[in-house]
PDB file of N, CA and C in Angstrom:
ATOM      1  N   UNK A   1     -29.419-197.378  62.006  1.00  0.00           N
ATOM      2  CA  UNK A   1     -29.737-198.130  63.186  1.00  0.00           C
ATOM      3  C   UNK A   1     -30.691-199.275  62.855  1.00  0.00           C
ATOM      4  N   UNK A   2     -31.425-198.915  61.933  1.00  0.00           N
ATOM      5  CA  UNK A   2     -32.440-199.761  61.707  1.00  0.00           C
ATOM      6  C   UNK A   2     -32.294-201.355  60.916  1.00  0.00           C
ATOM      7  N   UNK A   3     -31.238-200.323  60.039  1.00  0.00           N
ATOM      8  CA  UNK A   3     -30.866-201.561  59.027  1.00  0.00           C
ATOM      9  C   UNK A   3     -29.918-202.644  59.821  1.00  0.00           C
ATOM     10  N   UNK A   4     -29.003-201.745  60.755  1.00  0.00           N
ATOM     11  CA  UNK A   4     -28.211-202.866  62.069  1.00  0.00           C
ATOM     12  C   UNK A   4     -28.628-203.850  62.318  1.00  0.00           C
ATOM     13  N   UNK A   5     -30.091-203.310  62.779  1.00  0.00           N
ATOM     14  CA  UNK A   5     -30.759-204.122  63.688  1.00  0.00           C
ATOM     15  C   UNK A   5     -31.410-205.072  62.866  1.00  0.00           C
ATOM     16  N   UNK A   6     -31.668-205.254  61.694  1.00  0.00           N
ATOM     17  CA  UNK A   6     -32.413-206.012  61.231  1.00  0.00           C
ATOM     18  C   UNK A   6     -31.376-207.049  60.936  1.00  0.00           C
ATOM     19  N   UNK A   7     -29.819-206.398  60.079  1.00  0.00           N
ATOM     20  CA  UNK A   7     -29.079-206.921  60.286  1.00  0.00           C
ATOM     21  C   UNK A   7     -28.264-208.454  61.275  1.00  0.00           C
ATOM     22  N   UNK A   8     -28.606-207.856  62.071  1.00  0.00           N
ATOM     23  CA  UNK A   8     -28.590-208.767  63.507  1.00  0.00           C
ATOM     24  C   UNK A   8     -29.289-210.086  63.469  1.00  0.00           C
ATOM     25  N   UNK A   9     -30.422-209.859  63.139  1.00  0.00           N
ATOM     26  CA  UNK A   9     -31.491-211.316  62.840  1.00  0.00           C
ATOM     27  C   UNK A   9     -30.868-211.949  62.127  1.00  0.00           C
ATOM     28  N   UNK A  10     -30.182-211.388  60.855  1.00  0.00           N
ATOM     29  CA  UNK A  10     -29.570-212.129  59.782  1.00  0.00           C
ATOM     30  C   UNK A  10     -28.731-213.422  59.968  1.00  0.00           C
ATOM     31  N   UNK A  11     -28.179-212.541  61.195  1.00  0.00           N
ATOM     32  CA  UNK A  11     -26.145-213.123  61.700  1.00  0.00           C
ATOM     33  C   UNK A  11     -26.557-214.828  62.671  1.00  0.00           C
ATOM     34  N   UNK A  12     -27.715-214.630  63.100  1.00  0.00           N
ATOM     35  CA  UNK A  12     -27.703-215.769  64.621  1.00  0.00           C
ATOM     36  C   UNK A  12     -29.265-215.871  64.478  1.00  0.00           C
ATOM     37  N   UNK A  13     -29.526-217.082  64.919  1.00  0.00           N
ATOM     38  CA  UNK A  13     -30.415-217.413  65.337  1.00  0.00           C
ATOM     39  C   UNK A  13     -30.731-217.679  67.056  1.00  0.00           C
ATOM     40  N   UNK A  14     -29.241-217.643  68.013  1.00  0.00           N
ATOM     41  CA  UNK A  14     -29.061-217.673  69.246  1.00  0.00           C
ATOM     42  C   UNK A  14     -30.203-216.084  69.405  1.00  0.00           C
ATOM     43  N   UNK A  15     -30.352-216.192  70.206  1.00  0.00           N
ATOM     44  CA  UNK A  15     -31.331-215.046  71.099  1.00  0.00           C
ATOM     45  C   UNK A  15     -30.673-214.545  71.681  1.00  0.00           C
ATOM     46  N   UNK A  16     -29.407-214.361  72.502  1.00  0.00           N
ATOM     47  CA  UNK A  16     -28.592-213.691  73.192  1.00  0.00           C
ATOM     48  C   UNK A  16     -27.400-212.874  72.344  1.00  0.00           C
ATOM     49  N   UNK A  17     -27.105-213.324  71.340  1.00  0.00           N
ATOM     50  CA  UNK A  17     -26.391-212.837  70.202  1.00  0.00           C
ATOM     51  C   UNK A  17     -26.849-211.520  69.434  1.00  0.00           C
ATOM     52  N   UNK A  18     -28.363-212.267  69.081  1.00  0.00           N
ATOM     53  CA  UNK A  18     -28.939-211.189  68.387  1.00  0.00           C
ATOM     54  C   UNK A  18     -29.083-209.593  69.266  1.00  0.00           C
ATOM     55  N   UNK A  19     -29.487-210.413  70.694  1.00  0.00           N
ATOM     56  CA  UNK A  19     -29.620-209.326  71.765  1.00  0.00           C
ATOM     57  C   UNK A  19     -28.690-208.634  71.623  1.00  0.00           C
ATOM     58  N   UNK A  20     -27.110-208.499  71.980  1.00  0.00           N
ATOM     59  CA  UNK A  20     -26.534-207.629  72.090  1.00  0.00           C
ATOM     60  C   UNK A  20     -26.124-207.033  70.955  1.00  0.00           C
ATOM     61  N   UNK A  21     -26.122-208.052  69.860  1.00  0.00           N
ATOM     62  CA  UNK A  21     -26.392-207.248  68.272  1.00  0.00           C
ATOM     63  C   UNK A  21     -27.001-205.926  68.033  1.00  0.00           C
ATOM     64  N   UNK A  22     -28.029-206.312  69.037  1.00  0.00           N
ATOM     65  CA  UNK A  22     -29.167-205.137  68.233  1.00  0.00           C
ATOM     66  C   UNK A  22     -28.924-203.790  69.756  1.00  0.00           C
ATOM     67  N   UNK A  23     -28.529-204.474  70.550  1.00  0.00           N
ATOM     68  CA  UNK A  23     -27.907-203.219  71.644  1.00  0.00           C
ATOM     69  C   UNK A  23     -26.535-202.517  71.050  1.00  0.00           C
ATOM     70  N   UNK A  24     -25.692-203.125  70.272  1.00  0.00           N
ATOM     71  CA  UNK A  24     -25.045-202.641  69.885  1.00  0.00           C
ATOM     72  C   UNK A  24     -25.166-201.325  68.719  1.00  0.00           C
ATOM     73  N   UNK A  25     -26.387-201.865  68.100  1.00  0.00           N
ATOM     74  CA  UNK A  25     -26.836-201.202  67.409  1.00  0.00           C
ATOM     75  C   UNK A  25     -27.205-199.934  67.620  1.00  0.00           C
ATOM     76  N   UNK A  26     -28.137-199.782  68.912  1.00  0.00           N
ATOM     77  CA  UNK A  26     -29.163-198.974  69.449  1.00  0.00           C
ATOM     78  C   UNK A  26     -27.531-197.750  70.621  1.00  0.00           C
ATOM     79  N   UNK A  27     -26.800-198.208  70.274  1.00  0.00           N
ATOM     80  CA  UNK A  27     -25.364-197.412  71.355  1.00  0.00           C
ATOM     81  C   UNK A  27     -25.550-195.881  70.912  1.00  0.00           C
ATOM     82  N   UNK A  28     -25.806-195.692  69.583  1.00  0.00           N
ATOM     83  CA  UNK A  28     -25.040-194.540  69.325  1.00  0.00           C
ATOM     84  C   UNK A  28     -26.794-193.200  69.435  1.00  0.00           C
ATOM     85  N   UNK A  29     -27.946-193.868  69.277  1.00  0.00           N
ATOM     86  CA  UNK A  29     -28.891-193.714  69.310  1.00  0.00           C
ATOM     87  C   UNK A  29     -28.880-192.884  71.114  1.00  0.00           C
ATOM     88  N   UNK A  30     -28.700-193.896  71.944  1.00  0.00           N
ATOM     89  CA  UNK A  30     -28.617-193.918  73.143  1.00  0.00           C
ATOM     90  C   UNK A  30     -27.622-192.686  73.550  1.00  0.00           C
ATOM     91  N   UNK A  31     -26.293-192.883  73.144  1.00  0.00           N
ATOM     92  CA  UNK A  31     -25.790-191.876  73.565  1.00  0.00           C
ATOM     93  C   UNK A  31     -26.267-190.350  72.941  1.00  0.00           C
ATOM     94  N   UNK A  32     -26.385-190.176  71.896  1.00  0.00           N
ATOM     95  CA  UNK A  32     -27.297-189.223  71.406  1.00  0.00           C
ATOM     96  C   UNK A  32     -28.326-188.127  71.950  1.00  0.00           C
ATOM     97  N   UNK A  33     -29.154-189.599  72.719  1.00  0.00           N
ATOM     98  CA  UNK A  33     -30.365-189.045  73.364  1.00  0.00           C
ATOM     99  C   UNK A  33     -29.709-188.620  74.838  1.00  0.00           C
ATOM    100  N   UNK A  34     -28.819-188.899  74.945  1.00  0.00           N
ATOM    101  CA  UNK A  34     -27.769-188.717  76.626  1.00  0.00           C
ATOM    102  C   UNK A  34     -27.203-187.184  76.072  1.00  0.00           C
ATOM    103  N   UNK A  35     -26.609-186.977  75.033  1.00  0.00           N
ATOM    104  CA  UNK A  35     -26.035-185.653  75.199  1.00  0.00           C
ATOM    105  C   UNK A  35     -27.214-184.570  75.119  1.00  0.00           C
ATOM    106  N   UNK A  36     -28.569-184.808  74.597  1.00  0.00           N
ATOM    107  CA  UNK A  36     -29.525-183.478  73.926  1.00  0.00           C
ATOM    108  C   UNK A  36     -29.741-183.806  75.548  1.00  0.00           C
ATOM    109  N   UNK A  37     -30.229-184.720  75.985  1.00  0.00           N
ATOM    110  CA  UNK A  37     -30.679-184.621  77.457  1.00  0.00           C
ATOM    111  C   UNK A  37     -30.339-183.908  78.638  1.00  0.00           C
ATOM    112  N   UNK A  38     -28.855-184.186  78.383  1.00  0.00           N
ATOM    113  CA  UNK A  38     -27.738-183.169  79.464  1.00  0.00           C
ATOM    114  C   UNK A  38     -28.078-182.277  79.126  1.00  0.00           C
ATOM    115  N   UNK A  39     -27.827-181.441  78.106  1.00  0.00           N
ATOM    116  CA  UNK A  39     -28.266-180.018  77.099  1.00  0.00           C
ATOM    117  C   UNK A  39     -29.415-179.235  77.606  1.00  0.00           C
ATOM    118  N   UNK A  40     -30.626-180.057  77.385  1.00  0.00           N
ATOM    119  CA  UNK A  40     -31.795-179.693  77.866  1.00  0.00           C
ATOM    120  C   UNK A  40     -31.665-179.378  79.673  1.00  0.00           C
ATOM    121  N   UNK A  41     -31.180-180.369  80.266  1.00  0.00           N
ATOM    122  CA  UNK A  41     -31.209-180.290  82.009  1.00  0.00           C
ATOM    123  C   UNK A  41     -30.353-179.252  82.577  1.00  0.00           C
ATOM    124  N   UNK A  42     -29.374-179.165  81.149  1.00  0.00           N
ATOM    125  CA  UNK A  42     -28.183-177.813  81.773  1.00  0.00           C
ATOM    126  C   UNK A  42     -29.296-176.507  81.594  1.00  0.00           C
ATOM    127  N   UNK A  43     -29.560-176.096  80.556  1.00  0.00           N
ATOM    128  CA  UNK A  43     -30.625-175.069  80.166  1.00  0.00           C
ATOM    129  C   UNK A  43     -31.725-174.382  80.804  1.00  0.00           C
ATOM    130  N   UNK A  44     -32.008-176.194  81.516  1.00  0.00           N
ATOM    131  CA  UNK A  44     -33.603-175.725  82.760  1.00  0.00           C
ATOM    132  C   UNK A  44     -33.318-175.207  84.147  1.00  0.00           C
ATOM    133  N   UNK A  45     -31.617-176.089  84.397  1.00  0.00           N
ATOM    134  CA  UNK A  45     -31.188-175.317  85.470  1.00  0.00           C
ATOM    135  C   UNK A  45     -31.070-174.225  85.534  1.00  0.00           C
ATOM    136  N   UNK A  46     -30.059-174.258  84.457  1.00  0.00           N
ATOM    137  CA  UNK A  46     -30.049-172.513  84.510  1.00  0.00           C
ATOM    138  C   UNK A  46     -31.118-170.961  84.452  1.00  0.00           C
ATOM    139  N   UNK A  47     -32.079-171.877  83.656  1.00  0.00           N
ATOM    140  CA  UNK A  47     -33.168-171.111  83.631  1.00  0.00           C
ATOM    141  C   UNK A  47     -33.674-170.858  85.136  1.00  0.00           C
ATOM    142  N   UNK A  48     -33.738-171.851  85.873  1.00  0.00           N
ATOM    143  CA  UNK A  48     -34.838-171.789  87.464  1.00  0.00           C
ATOM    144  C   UNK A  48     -33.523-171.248  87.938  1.00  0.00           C
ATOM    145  N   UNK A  49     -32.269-171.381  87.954  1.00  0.00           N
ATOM    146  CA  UNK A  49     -31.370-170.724  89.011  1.00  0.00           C
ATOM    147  C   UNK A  49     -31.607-169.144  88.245  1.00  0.00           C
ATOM    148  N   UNK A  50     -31.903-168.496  87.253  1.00  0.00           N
ATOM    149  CA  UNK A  50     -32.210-166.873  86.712  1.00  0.00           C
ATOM    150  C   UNK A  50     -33.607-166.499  87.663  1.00  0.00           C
ATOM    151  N   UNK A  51     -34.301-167.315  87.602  1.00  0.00           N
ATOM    152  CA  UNK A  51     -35.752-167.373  87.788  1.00  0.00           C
ATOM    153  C   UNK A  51     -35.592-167.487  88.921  1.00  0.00           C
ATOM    154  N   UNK A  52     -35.121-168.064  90.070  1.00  0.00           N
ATOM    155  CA  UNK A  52     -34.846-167.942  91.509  1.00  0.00           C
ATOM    156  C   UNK A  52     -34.391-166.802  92.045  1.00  0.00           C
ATOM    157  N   UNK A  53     -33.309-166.110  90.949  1.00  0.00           N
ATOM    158  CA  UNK A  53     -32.741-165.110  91.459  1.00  0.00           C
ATOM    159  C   UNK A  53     -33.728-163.433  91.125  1.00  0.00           C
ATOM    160  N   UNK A  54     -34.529-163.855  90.116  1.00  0.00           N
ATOM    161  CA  UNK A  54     -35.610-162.889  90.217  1.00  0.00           C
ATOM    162  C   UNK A  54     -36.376-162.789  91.284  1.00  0.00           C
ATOM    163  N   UNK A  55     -36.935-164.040  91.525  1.00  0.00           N
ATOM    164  CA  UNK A  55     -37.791-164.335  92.898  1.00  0.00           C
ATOM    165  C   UNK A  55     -36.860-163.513  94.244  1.00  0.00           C
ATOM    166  N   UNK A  56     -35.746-164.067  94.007  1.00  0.00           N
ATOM    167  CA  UNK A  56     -34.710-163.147  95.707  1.00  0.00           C
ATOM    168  C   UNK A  56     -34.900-161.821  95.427  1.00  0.00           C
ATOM    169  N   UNK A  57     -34.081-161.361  94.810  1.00  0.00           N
ATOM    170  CA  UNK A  57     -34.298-160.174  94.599  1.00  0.00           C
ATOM    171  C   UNK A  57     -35.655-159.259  94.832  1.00  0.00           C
ATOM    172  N   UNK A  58     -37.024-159.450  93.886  1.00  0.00           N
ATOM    173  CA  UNK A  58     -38.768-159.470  94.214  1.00  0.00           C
ATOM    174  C   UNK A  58     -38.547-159.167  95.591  1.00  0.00           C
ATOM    175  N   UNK A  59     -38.529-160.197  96.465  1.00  0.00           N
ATOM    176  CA  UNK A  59     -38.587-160.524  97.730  1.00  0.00           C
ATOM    177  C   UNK A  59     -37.864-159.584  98.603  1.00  0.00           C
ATOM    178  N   UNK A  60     -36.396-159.511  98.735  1.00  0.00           N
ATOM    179  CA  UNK A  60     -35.706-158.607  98.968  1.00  0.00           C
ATOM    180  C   UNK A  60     -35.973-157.111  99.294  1.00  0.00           C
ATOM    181  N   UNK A  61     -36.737-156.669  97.546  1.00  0.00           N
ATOM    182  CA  UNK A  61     -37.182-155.305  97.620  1.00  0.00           C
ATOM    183  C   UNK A  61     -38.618-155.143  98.660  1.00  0.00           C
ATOM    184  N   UNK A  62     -39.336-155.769  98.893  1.00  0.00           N
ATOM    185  CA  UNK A  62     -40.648-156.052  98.801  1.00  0.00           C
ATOM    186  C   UNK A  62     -41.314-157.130 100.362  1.00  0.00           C
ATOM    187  N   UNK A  63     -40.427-157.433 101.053  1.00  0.00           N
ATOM    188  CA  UNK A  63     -40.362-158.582 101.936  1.00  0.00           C
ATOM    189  C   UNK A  63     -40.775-159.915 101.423  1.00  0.00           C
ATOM    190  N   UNK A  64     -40.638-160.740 102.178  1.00  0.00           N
ATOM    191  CA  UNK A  64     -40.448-162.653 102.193  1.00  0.00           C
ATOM    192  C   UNK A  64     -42.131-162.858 102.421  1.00  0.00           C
ATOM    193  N   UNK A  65     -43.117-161.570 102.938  1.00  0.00           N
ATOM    194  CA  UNK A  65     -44.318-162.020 102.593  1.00  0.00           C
ATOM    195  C   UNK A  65     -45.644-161.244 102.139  1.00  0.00           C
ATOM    196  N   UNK A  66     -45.697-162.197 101.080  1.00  0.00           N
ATOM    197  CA  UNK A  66     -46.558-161.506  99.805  1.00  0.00           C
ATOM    198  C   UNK A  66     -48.002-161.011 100.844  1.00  0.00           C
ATOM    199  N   UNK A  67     -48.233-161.756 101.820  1.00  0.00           N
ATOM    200  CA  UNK A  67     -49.453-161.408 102.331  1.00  0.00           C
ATOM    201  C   UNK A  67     -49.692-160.021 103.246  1.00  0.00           C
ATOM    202  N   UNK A  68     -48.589-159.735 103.299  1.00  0.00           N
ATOM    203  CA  UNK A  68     -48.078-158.202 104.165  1.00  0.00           C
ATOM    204  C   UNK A  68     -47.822-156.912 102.563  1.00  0.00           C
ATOM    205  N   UNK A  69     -48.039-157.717 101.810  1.00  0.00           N
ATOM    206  CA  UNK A  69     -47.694-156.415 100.316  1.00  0.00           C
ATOM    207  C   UNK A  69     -49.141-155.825 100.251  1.00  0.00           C
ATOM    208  N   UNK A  70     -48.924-154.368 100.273  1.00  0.00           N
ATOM    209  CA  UNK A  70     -50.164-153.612  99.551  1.00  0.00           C
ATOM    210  C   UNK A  70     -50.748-153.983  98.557  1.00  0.00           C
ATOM    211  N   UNK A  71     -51.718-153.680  98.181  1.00  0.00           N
ATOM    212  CA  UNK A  71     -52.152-153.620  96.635  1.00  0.00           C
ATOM    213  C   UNK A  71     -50.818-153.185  95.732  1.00  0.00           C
ATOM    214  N   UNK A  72     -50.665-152.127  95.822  1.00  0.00           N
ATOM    215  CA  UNK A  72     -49.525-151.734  94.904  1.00  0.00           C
ATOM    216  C   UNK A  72     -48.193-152.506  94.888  1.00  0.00           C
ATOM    217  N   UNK A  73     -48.018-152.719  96.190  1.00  0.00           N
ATOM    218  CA  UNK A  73     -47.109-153.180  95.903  1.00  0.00           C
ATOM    219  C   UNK A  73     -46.581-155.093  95.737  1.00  0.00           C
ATOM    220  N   UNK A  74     -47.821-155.602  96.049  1.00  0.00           N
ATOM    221  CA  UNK A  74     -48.704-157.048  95.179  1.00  0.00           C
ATOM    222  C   UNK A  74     -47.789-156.685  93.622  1.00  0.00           C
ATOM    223  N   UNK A  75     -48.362-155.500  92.989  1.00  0.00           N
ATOM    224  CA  UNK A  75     -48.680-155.069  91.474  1.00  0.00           C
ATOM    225  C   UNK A  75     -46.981-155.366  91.029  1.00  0.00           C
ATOM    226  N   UNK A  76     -46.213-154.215  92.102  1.00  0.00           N
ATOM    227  CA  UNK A  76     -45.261-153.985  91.596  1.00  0.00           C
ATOM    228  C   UNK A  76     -44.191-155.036  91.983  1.00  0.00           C
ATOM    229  N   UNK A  77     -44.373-155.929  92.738  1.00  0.00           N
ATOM    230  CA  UNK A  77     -43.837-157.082  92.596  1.00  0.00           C
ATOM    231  C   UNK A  77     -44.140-158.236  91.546  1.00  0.00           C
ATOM    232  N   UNK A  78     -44.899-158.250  90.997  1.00  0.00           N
ATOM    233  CA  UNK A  78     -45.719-158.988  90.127  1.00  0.00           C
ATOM    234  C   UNK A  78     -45.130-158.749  89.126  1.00  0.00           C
ATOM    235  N   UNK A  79     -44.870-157.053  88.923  1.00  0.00           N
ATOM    236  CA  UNK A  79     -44.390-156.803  87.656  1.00  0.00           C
ATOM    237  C   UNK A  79     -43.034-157.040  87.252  1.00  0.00           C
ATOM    238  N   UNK A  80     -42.144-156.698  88.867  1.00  0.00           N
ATOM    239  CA  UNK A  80     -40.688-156.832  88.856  1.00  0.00           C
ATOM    240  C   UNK A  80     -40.395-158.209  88.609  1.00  0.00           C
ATOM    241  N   UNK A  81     -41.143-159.438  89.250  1.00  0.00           N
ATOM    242  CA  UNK A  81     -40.896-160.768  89.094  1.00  0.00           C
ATOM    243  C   UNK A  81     -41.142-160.997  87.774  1.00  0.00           C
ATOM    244  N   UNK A  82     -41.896-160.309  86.717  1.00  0.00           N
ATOM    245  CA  UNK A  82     -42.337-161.221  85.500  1.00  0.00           C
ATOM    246  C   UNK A  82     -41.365-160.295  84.426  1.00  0.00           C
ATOM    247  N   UNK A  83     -41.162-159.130  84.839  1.00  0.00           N
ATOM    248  CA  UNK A  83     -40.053-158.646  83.637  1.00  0.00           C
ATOM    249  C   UNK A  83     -38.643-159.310  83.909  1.00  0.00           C
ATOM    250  N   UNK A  84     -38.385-159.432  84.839  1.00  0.00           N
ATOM    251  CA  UNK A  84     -37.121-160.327  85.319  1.00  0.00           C
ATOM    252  C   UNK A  84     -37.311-161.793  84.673  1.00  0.00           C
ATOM    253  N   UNK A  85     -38.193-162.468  85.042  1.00  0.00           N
ATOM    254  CA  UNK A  85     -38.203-163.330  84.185  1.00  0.00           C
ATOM    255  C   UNK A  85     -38.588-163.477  83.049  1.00  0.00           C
ATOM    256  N   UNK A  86     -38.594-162.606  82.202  1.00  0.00           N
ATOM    257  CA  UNK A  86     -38.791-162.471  80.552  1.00  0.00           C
ATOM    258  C   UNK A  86     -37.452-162.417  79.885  1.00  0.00           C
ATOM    259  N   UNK A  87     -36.555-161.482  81.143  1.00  0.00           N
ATOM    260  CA  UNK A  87     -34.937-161.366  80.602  1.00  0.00           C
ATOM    261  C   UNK A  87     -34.361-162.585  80.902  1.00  0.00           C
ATOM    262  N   UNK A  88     -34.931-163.177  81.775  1.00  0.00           N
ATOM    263  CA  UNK A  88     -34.084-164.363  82.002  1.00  0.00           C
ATOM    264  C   UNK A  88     -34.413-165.342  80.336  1.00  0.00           C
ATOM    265  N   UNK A  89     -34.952-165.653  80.281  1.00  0.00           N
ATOM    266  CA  UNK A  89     -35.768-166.281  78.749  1.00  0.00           C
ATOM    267  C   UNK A  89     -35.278-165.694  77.831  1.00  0.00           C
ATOM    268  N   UNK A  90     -35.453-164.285  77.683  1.00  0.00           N
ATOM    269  CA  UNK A  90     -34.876-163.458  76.520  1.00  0.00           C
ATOM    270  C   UNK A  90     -32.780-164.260  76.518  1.00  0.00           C
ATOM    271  N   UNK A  91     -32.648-163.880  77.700  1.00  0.00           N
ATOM    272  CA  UNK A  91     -31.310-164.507  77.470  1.00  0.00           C
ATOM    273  C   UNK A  91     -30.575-165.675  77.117  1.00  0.00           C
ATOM    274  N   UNK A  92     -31.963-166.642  77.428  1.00  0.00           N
ATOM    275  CA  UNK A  92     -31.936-168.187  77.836  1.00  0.00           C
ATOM    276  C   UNK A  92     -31.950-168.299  75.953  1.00  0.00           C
ATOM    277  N   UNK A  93     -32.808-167.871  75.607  1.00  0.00           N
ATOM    278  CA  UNK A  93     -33.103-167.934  73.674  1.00  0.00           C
ATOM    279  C   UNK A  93     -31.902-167.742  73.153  1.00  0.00           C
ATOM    280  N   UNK A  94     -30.924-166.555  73.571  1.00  0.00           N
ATOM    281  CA  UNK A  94     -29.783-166.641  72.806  1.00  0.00           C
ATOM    282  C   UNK A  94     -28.700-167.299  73.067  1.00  0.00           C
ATOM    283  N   UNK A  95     -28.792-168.623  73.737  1.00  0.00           N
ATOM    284  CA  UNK A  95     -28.203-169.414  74.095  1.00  0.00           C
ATOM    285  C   UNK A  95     -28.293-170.877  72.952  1.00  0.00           C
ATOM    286  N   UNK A  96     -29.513-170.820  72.797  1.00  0.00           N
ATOM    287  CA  UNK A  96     -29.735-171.435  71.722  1.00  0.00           C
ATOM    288  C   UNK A  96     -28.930-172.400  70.806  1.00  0.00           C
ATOM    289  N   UNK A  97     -28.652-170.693  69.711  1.00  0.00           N
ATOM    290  CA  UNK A  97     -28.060-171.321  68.597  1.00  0.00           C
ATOM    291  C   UNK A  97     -26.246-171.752  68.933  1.00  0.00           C
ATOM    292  N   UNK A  98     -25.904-171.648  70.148  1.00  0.00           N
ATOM    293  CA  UNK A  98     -24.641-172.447  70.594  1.00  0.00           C
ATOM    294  C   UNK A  98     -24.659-173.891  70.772  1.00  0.00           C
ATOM    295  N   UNK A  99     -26.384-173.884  71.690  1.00  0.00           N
ATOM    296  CA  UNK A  99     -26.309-175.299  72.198  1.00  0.00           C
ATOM    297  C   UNK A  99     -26.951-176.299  70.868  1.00  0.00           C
ATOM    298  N   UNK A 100     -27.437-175.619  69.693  1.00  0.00           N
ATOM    299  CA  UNK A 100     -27.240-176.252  68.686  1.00  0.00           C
ATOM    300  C   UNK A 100     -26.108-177.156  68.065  1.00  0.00           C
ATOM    301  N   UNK A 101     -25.416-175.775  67.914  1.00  0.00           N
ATOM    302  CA  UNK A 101     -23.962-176.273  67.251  1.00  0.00           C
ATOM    303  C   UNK A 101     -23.012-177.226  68.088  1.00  0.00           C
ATOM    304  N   UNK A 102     -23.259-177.497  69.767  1.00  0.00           N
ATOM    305  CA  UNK A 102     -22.308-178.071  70.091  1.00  0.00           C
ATOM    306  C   UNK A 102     -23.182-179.634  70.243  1.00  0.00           C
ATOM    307  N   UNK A 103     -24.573-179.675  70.153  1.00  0.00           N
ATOM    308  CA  UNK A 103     -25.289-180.860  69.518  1.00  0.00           C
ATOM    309  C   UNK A 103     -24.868-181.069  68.433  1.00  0.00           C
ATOM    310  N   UNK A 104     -24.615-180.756  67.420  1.00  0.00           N
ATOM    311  CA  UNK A 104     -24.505-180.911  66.017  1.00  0.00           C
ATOM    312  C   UNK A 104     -22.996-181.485  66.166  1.00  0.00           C
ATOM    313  N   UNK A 105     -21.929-180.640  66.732  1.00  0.00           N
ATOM    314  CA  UNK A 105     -20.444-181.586  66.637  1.00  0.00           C
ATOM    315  C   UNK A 105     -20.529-182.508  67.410  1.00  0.00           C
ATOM    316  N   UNK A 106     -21.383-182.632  68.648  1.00  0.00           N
ATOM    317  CA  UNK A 106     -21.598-183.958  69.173  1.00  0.00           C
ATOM    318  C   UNK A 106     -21.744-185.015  68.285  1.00  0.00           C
ATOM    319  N   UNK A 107     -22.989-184.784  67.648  1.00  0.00           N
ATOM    320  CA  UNK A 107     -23.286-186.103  66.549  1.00  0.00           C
ATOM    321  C   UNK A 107     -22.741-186.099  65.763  1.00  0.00           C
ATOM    322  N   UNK A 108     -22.108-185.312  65.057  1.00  0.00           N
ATOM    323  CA  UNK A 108     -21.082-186.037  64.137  1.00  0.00           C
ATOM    324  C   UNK A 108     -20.030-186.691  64.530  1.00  0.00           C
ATOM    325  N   UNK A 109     -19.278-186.432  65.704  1.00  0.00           N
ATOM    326  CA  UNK A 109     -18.556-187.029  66.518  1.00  0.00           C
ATOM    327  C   UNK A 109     -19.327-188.839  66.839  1.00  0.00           C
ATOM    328  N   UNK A 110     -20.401-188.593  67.027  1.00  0.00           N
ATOM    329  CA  UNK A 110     -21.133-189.874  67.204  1.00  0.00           C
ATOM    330  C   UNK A 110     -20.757-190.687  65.760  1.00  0.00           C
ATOM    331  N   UNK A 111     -21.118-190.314  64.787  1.00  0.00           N
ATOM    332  CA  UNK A 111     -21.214-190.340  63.548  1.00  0.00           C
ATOM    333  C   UNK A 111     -20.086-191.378  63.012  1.00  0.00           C
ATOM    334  N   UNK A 112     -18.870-190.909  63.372  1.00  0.00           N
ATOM    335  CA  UNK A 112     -17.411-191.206  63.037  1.00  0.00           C
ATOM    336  C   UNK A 112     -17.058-192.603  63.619  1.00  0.00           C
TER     337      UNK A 112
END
């Protein structure tokens, strides 16, 4: 990308030339940062839609208000909400090494 771009200066001295020279350059960079991005936003969704559904559930067992929960059962909602969301994470981790690999054929696909 870099060398493109320097490239570019080489070709024109016009300023509008070089411009899209060096945008041309910066394309594959760009799209790049567009697929890890999707990746990442798919991941977080999914994470808060696990994490929401811990919260319903919590709630469900326990009623819609925390200020009506016993002591104990403050505790044992506390506990049900945070082991639920540990599995959600625990699960979210082995998701991982997929969304690696389908980054990785992305960019080489970029690559080509």
């Amino acid at each position: 990308m870099f060398i493109c771009s320097s490239d570019c200066y080489d070709k024109s001295i016009n300023r509008d030339i070089v411009e899209t020279c060096v945008e041309g350059c910066n394309k594959p960079v760009k799209k790049a940062t567009g697929i890890l991005q999707k990746e990442l936003d798919d991941l977080q969704a999914q994470l808060n839609r696990c994490a929401m559904t811990c919260f319903d559930k919590a709630t469900q067992k326990f009623g819609p208000d925390p200020a009506k929960y016993t002591e104990a059962e403050g505790k044992q909602f506390n506990e049900q909400l945070l082991n639920c969301a540990s599995s959600c994470v625990d699960d979210h981790i082995k998701l991982l090494p997929n969304i690696r690999k389908r980054l990785g054929d992305s960019y080489q696909k970029l690559l080509k």
